[in-house]
N, C-alpha and C. Protein backbone atom coordinates (compact mmCIF):
# COMPACT_ATOMS: atom_id res chain seq x y z
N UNK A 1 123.72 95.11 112.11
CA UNK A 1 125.03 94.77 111.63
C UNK A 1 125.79 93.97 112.67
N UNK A 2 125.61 94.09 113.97
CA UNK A 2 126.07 93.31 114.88
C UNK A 2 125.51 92.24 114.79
N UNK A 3 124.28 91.50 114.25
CA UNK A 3 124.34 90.19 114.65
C UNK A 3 125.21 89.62 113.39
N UNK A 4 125.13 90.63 112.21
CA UNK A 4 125.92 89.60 110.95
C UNK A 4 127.16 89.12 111.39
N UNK A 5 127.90 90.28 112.25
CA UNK A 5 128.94 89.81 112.87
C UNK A 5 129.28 89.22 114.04
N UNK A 6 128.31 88.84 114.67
CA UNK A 6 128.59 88.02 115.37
C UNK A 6 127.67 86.36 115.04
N UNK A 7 127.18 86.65 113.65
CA UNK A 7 127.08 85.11 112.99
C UNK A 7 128.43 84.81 112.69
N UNK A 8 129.06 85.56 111.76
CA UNK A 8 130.39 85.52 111.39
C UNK A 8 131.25 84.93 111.91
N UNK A 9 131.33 85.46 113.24
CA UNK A 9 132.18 85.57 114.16
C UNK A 9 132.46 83.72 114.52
N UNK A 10 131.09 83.39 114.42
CA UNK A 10 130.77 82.10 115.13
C UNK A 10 130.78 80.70 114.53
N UNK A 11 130.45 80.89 113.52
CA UNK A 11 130.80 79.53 112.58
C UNK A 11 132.24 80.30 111.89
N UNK A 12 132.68 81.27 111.59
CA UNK A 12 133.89 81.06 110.86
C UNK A 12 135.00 81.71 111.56
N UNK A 13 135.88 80.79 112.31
CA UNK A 13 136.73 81.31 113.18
C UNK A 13 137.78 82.10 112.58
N UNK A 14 138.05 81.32 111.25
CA UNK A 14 139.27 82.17 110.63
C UNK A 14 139.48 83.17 110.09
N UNK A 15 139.82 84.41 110.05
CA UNK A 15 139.57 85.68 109.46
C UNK A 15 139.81 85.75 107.94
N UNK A 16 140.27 84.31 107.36
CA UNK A 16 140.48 85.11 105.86
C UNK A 16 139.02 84.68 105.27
N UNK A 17 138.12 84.55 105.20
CA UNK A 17 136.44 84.51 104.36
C UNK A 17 136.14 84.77 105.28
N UNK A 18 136.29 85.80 106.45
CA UNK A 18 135.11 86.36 107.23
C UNK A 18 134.60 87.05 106.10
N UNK A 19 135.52 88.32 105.48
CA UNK A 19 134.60 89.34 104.47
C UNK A 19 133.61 88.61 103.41
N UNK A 20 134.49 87.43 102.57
CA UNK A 20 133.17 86.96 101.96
C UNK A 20 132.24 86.53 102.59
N UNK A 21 131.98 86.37 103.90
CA UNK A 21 131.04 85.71 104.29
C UNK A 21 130.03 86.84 103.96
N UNK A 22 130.46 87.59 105.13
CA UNK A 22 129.95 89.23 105.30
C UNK A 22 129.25 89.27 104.31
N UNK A 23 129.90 89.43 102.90
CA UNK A 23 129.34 90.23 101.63
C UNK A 23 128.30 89.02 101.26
N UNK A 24 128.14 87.75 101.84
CA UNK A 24 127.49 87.21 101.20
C UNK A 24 126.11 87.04 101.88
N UNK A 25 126.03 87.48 103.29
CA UNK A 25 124.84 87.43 104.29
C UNK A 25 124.59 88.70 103.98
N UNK A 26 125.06 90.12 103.54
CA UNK A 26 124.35 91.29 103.40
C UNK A 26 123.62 90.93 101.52
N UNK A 27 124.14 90.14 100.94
CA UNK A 27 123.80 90.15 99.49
C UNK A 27 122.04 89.44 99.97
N UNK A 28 122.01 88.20 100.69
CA UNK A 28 120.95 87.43 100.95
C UNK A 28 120.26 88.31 101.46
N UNK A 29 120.57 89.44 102.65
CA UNK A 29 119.46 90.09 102.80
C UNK A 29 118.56 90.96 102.43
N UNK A 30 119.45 91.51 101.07
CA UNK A 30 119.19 92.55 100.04
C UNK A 30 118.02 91.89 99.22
N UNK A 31 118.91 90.65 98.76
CA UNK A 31 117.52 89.74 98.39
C UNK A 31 116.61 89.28 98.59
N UNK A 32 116.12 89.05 100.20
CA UNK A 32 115.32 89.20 100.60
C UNK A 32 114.47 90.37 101.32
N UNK A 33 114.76 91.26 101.20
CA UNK A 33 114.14 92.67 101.08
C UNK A 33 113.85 92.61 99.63
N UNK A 34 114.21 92.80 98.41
CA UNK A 34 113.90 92.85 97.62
C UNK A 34 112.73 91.99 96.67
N UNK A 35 112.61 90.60 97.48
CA UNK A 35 111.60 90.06 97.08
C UNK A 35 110.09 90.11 97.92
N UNK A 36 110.41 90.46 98.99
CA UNK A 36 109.48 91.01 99.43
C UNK A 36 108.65 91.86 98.90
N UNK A 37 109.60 92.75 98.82
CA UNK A 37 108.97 94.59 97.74
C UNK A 37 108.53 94.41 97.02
N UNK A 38 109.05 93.74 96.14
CA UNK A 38 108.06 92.84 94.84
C UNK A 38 106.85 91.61 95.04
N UNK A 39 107.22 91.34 96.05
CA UNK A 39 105.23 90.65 96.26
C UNK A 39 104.73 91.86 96.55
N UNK A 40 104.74 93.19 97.53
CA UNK A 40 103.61 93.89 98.14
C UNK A 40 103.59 94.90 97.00
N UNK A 41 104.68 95.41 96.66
CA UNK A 41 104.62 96.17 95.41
C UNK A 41 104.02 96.00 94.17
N UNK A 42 104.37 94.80 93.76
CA UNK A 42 104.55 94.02 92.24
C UNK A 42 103.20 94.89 91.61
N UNK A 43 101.97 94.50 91.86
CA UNK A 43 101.43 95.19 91.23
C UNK A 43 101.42 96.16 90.98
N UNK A 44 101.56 97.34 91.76
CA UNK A 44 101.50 98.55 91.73
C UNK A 44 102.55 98.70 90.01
N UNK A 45 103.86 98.21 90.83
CA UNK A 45 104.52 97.96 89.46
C UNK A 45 104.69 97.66 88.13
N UNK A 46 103.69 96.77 88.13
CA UNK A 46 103.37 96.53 86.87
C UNK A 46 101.85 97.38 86.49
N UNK A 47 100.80 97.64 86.98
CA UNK A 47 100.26 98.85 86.84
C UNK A 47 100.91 99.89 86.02
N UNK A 48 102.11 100.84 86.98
CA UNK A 48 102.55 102.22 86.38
C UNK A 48 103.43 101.46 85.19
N UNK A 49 103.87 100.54 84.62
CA UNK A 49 104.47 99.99 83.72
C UNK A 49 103.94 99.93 82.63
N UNK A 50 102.74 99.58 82.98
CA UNK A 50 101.74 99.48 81.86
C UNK A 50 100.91 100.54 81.11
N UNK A 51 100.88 101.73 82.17
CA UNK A 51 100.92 102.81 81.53
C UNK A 51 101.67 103.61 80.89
N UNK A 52 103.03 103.52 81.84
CA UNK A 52 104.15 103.80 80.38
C UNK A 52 104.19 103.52 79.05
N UNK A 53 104.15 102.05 79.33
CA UNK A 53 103.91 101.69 77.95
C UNK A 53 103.00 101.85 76.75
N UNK A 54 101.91 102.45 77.29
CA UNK A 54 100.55 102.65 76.79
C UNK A 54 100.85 103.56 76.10
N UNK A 55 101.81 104.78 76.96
CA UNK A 55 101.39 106.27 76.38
C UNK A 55 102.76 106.28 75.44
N UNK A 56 103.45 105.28 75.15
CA UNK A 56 104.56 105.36 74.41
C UNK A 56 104.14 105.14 72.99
């Protein structure tokens, strides 16, 4: 969390869109965690999916 803020800190001197910035470098990293999980995962995922569906 310290380096987000001190990206922050550094290209945007002015405090009023520091927070959007914030919310917008933790959103990108969410998203990139999340696409990750879904390449190493994905299958697995769609696997147990497919059995759900099976037994429905």
């Amino acid at each position: 969390m310290a380096l987000v803020q001190y990206l922050v800190a550094r290209f945007f001197d002015r405090e009023e869109g520091q927070g959007l910035a914030e919310y917008a470098l933790i959103l990108a990293l969410i998203a990139i965690i999340a696409i990750v999980a879904l390449i190493f995962l994905g299958h697995q995922v769609s696997t147990i999916l497919s059995t759900v569906g099976a037994s429905i």
